[in-house]
Protein backbone atom coordinates (compact mmCIF):
# COMPACT_ATOMS: atom_id res chain seq x y z
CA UNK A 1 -201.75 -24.86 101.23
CA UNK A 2 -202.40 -24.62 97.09
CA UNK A 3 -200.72 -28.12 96.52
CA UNK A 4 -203.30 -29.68 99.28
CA UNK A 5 -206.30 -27.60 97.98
CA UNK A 6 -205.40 -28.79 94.67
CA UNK A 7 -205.14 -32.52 96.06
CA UNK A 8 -208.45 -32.14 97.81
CA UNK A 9 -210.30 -30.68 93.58
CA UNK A 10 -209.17 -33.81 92.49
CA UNK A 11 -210.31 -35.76 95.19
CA UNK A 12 -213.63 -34.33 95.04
CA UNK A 13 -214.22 -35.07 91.22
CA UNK A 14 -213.03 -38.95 91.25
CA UNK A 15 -215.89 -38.72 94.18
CA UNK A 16 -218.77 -36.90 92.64
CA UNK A 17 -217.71 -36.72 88.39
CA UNK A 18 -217.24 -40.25 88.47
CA UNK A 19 -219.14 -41.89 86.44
CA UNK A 20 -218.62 -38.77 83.83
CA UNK A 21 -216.57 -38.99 80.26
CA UNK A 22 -214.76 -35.40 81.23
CA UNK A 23 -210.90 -35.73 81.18
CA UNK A 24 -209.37 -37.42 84.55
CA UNK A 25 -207.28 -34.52 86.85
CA UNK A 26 -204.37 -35.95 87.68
CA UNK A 27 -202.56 -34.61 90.84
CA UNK A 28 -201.33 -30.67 90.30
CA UNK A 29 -198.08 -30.29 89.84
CA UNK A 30 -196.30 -26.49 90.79
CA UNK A 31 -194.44 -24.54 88.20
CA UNK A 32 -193.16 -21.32 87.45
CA UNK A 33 -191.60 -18.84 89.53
CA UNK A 34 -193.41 -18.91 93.22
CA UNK A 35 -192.73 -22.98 93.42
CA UNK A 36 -189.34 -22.60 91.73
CA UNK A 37 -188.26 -19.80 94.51
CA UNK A 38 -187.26 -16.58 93.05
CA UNK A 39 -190.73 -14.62 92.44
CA UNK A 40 -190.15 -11.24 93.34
CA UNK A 41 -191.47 -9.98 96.58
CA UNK A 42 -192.76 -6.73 94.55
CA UNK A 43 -194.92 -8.36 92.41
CA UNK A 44 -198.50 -10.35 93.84
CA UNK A 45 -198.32 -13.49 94.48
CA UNK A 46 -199.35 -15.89 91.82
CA UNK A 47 -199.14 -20.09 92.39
CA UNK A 48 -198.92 -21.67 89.02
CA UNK A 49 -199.76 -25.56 88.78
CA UNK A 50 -200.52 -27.91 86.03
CA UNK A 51 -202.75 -30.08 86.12
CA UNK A 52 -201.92 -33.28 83.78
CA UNK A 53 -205.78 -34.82 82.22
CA UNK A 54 -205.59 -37.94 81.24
CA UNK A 55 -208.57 -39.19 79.23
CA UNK A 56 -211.98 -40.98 80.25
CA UNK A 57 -212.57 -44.35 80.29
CA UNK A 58 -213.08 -45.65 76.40
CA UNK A 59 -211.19 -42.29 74.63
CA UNK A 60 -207.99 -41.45 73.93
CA UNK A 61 -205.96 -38.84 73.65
CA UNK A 62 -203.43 -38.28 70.11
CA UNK A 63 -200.98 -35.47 70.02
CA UNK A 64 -201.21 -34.05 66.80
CA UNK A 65 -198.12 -31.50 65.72
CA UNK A 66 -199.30 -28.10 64.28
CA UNK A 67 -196.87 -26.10 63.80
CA UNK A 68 -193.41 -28.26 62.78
CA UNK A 69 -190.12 -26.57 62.43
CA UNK A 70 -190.81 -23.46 64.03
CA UNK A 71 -189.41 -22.43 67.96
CA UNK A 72 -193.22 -22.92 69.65
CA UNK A 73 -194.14 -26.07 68.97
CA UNK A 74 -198.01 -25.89 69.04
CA UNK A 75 -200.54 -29.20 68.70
CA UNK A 76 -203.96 -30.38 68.97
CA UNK A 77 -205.47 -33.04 71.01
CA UNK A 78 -207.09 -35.27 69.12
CA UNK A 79 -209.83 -37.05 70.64
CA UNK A 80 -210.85 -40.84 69.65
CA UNK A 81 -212.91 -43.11 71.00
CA UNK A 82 -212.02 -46.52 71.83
CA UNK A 83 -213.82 -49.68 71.92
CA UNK A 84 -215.04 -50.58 74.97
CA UNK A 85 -216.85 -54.52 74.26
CA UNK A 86 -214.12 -56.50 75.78
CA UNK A 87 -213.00 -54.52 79.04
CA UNK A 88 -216.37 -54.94 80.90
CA UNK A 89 -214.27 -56.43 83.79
CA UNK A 90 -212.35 -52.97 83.48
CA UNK A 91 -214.83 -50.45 83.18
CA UNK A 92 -218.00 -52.71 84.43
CA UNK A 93 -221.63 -51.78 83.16
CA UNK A 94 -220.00 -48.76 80.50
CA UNK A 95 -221.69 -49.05 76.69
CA UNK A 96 -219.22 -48.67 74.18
CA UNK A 97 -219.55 -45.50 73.00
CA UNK A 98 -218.91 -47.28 69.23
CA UNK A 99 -220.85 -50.46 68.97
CA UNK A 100 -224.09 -49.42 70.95
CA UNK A 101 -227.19 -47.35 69.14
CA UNK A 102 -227.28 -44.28 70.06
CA UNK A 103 -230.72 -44.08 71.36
CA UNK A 104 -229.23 -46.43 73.93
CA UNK A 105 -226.50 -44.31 74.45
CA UNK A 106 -228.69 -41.54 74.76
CA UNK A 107 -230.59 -42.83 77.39
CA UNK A 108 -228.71 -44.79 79.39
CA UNK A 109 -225.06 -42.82 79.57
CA UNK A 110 -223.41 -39.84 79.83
CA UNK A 111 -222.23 -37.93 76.56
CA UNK A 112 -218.66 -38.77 75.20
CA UNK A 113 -215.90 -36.38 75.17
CA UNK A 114 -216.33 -35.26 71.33
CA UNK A 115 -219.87 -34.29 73.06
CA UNK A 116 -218.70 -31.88 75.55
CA UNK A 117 -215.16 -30.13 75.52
CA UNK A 118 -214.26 -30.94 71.68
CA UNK A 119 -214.16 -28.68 68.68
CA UNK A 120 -214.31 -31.54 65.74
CA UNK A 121 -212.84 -34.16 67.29
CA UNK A 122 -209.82 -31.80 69.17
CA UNK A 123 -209.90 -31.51 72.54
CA UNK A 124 -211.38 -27.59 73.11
CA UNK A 125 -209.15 -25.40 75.55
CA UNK A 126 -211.83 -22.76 76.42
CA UNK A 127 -214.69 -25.17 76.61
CA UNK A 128 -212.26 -27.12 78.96
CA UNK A 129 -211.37 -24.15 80.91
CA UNK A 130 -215.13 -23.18 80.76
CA UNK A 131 -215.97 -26.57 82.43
CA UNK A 132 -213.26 -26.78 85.27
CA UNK A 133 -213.84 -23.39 86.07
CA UNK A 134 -217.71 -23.94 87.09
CA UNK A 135 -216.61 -27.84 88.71
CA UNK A 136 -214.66 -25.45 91.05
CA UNK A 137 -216.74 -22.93 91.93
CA UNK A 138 -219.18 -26.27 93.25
CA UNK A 139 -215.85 -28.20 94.85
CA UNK A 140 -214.96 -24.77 96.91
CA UNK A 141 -218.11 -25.25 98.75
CA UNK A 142 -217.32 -28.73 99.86
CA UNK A 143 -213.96 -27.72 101.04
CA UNK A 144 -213.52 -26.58 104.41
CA UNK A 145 -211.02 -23.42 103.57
CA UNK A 146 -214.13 -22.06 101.81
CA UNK A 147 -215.49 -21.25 105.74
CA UNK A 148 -212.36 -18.82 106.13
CA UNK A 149 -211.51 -18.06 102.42
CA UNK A 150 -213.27 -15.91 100.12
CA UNK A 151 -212.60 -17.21 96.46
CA UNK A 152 -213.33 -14.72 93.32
CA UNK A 153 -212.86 -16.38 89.51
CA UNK A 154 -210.74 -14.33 87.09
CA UNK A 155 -212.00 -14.23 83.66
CA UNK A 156 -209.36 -16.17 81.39
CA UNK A 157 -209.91 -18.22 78.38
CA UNK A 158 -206.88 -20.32 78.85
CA UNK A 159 -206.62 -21.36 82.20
CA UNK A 160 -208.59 -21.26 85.35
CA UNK A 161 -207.90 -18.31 87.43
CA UNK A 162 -208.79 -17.43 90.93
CA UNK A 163 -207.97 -15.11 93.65
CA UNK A 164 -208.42 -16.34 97.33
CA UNK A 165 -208.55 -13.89 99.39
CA UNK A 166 -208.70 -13.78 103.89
CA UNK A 167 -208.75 -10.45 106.06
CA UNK A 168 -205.58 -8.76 104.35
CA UNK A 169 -204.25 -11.54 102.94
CA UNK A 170 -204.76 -12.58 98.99
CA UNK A 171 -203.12 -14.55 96.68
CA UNK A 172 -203.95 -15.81 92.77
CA UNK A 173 -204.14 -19.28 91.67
CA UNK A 174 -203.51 -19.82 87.81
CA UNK A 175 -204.34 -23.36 86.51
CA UNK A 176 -202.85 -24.63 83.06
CA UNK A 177 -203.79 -27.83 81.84
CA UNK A 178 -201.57 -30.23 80.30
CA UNK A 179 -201.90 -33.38 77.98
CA UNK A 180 -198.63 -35.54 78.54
CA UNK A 181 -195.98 -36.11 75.78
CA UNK A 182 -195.07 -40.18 76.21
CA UNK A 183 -194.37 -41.17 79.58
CA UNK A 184 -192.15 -37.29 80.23
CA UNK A 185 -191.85 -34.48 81.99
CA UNK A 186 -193.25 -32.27 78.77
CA UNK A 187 -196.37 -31.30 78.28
CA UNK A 188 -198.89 -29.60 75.79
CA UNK A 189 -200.56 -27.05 77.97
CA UNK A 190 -202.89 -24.45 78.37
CA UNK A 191 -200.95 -21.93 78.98
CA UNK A 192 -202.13 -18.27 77.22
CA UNK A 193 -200.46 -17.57 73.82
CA UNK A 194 -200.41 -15.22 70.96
CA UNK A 195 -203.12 -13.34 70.25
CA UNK A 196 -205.48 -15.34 68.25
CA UNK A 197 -204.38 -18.94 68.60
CA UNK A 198 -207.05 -20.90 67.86
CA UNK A 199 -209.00 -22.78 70.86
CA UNK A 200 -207.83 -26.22 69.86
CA UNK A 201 -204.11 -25.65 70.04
CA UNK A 202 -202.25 -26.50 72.99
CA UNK A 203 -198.87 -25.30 73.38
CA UNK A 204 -195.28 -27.60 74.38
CA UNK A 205 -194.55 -26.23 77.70
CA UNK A 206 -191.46 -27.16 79.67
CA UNK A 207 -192.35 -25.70 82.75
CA UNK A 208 -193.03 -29.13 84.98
CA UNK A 209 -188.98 -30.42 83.86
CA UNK A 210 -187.80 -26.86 84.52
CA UNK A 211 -189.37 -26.89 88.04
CA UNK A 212 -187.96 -30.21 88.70
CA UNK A 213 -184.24 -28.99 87.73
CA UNK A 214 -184.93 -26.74 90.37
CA UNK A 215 -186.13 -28.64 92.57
CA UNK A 216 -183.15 -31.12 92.05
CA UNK A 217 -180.52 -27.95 92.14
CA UNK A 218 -182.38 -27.34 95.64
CA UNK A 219 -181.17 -30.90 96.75
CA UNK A 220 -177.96 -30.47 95.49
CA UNK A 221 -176.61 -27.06 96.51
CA UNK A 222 -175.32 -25.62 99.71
CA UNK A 223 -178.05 -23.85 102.18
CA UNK A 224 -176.79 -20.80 101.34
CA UNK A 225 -177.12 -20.81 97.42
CA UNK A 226 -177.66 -17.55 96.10
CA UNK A 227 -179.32 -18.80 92.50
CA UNK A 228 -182.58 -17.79 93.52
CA UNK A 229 -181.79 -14.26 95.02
CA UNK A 230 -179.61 -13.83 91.80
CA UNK A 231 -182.95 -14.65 90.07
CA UNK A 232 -185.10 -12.57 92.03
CA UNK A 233 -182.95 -9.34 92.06
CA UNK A 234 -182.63 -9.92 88.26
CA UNK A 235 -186.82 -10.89 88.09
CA UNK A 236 -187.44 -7.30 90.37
CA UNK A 237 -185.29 -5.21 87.68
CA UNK A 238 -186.92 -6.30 84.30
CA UNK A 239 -190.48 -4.87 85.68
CA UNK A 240 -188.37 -1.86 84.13
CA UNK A 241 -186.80 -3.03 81.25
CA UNK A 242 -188.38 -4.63 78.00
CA UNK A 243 -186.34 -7.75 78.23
CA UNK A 244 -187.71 -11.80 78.92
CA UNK A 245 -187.75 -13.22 81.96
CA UNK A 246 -187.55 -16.73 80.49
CA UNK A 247 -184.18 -15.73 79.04
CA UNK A 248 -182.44 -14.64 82.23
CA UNK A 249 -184.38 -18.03 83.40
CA UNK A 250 -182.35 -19.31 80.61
CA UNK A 251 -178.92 -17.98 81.12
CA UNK A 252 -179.27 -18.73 85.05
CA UNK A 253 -180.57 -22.74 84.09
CA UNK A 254 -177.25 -23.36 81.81
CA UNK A 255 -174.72 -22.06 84.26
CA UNK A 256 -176.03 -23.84 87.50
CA UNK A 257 -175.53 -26.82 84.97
CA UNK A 258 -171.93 -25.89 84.18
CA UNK A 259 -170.71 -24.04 87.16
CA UNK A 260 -169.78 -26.22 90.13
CA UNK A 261 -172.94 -26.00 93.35
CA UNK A 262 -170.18 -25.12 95.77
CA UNK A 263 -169.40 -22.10 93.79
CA UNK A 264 -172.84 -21.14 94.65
CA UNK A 265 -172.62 -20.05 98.17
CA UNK A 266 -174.19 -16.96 99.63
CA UNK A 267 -170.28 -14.89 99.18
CA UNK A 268 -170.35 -16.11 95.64
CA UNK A 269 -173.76 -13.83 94.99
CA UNK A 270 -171.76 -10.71 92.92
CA UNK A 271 -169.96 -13.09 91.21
CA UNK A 272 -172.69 -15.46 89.79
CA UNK A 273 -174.21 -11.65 89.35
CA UNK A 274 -171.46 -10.90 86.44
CA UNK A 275 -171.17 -14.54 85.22
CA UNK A 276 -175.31 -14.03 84.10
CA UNK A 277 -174.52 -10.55 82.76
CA UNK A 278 -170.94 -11.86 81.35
CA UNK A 279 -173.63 -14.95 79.45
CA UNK A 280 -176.18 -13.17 78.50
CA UNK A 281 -174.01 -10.52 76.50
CA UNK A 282 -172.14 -13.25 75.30
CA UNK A 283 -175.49 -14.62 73.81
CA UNK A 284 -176.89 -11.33 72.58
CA UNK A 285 -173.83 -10.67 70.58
CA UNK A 286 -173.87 -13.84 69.08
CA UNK A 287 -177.74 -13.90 68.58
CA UNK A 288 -177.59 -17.19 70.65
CA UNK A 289 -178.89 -18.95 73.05
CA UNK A 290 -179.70 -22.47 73.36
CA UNK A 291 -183.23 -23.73 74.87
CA UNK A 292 -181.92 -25.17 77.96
CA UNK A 293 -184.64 -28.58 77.43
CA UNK A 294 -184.01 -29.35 74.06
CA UNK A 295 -181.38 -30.79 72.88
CA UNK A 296 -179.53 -30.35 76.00
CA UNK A 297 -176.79 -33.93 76.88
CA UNK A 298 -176.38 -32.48 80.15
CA UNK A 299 -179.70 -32.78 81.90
CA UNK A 300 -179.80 -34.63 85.31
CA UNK A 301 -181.50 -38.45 84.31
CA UNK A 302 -184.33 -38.25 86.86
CA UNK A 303 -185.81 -35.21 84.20
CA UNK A 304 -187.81 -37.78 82.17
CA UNK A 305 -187.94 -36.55 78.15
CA UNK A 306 -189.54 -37.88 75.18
CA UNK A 307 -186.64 -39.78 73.06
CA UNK A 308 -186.67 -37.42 70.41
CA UNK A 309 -185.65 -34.81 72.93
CA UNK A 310 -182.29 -35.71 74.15
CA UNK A 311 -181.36 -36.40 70.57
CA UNK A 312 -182.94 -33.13 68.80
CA UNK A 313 -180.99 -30.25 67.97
CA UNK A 314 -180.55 -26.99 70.62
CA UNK A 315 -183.19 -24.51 69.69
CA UNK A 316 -182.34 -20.81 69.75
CA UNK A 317 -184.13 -19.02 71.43
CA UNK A 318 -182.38 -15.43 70.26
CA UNK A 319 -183.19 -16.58 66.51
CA UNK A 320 -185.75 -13.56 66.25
CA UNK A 321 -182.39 -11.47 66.46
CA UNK A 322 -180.34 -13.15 63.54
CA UNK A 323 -183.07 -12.52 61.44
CA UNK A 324 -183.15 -8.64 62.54
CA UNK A 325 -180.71 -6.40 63.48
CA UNK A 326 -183.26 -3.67 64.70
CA UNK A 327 -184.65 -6.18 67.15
CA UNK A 328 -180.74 -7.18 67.88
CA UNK A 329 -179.77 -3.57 68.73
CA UNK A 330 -183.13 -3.47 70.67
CA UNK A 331 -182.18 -6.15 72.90
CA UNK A 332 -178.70 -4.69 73.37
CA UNK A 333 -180.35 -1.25 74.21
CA UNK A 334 -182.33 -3.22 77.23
CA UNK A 335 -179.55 -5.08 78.11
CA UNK A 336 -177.38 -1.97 78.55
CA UNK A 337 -180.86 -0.72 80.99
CA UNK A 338 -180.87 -4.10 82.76
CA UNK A 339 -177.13 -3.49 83.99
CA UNK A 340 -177.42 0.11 84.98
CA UNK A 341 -180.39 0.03 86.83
């Protein structure tokens, strides 16, 4: 249902927006835990997608690194405009937004990008937010599931929340936005960060390549594979315990990559169970482990990465704990909580 509601947002802007200069939705794409099959059944329901902008007609979108050499990679989205004279045949009666007066412009266009949703001339993730978040509350009335659903926005600043809601069913919708890195599955996205990350920085997520790992390990490996229930159980335990989900993500991405599919099987489950714990100890005490995108020779070809990522180095993502031993000895403390519960 949330992949076709999504389809039928985007077809209702290219119908009514147009003739617009707002960034172009691309078709949603799911992520995270619901699409990737091991949310746990405790927890609410919440359908992540992405949803990939690509700019107007005359603008372009640059990705502009903030924040080189550290483990989050942040950028900004920086927003030019293009000349538009000799692509009438493309684009038909548009002005160019650079070689017509503006009192023309004024009157007989729509405002440019920088106009709207940019800070400077970066692309502005609340005011984007802002602005996709009222085009939907418009598109739910055109859709026909707004006759049985009831749909209630969710204030966020960072992506575009809403809970649907029918009888006693109810569900969440959370939608990042993402700028594409080259022609890849990485993106800069939306996606809420630290506390007080400025509204112009968009954050390297590489949630849409880890989905379609999964997707491809669903392909791949017997019926009965257990790698999602090993997720799940593991996903239902750390609501207890002060340790990341992404890491356990992690831990469970490398060793479908290194242990054989058939080993996966349903009779296999306790097994797998200890080879995560057997890892993840393994990484703890050696205040390593490797992002499983980056830098990783190993990845299944039809994953589609910019060329500086097959080449780059592994990040670590337990780096935090080289540099302390208190938050070491933390994570050792939760780990020793995550296999006794």
């Amino acid at each position: 249902m949330i992949m076709g509601l999504m389809d039928k947002v985007t077809h209702i802007f290219r119908q009514h927006w147009s003739n617009s200069f707002y960034p172009l939705p691309q078709q949603a794409i799911g992520v995270g835990s619901t699409f990737e099959g091991w949310h746990p059944h405790e927890q609410d329901v919440v359908y992540r997608v992405l949803v990939p902008l690509s700019p107007p007609p005359g603008h372009a979108f640059h990705l502009v690194l903030d924040t080189a050499g550290t483990l989050q990679r942040n950028f900004c989205v920086l927003v030019e405009l293009l000349c538009t004279c000799t692509r009438k045949k493309l684009w038909g009666n548009m002005l160019c937004f650079l070689h017509h007066p503006k009192e023309e412009l004024a009157r007989r266009q729509n405002p440019n990008l920088l106009h709207t949703l940019c800070t400077g001339a970066y692309l502005d993730v609340k005011k984007t937010v802002l602005w996709f978040s009222r085009f939907i509350r418009v598109a739910w009335l055109l859709l026909p599931q707004s006759h049985d659903w009831h749909l209630i926005l969710q204030p966020s600043r960072r992506s575009c929340k809403f809970q649907l809601s029918k009888n006693k069913e109810s569900f969440m919708v959370e939608i990042i936005f993402g700028v594409q890195q080259e022609d890849s599955d990485i993106f800069v996205g939306s996606q809420p960060g630290e506390a007080g990350i400025p509204s112009t920085t968009w954050l390297e997520t590489y949630a849409v390549a880890e989905a379609k790992f999964f997707r491809h390990i669903s392909r791949q490996a017997p019926q009965d594979s257990c790698h999602c229930k090993c997720l799940q159980l593991f996903a239902h335990y750390l609501m207890d315990v002060d340790f990341s989900s992404y890491a356990l993500k992690t831990v469970v991405m490398h060793l479908l990559n290194s242990i054989p599919l058939t080993e996966w099987h349903r009779g296999d489950f306790r097994q797998r169970l200890m080879d995560i714990l057997r890892y993840l100890r393994c990484s703890l005490e050696k205040k390593q482990l490797h992002h499983f995108i980056i830098g990783n020779k190993k990845l299944p070809m039809e994953i589609s990465l910019p060329s500086s990522f097959r080449a780059a180095k592994p990040l670590n993502l337990f780096q935090h704990l080289a540099s302390s031993p208190y938050a070491q000895k933390k994570a050792m403390q939760e780990y020793i909580r995550l296999v006794y519960q």
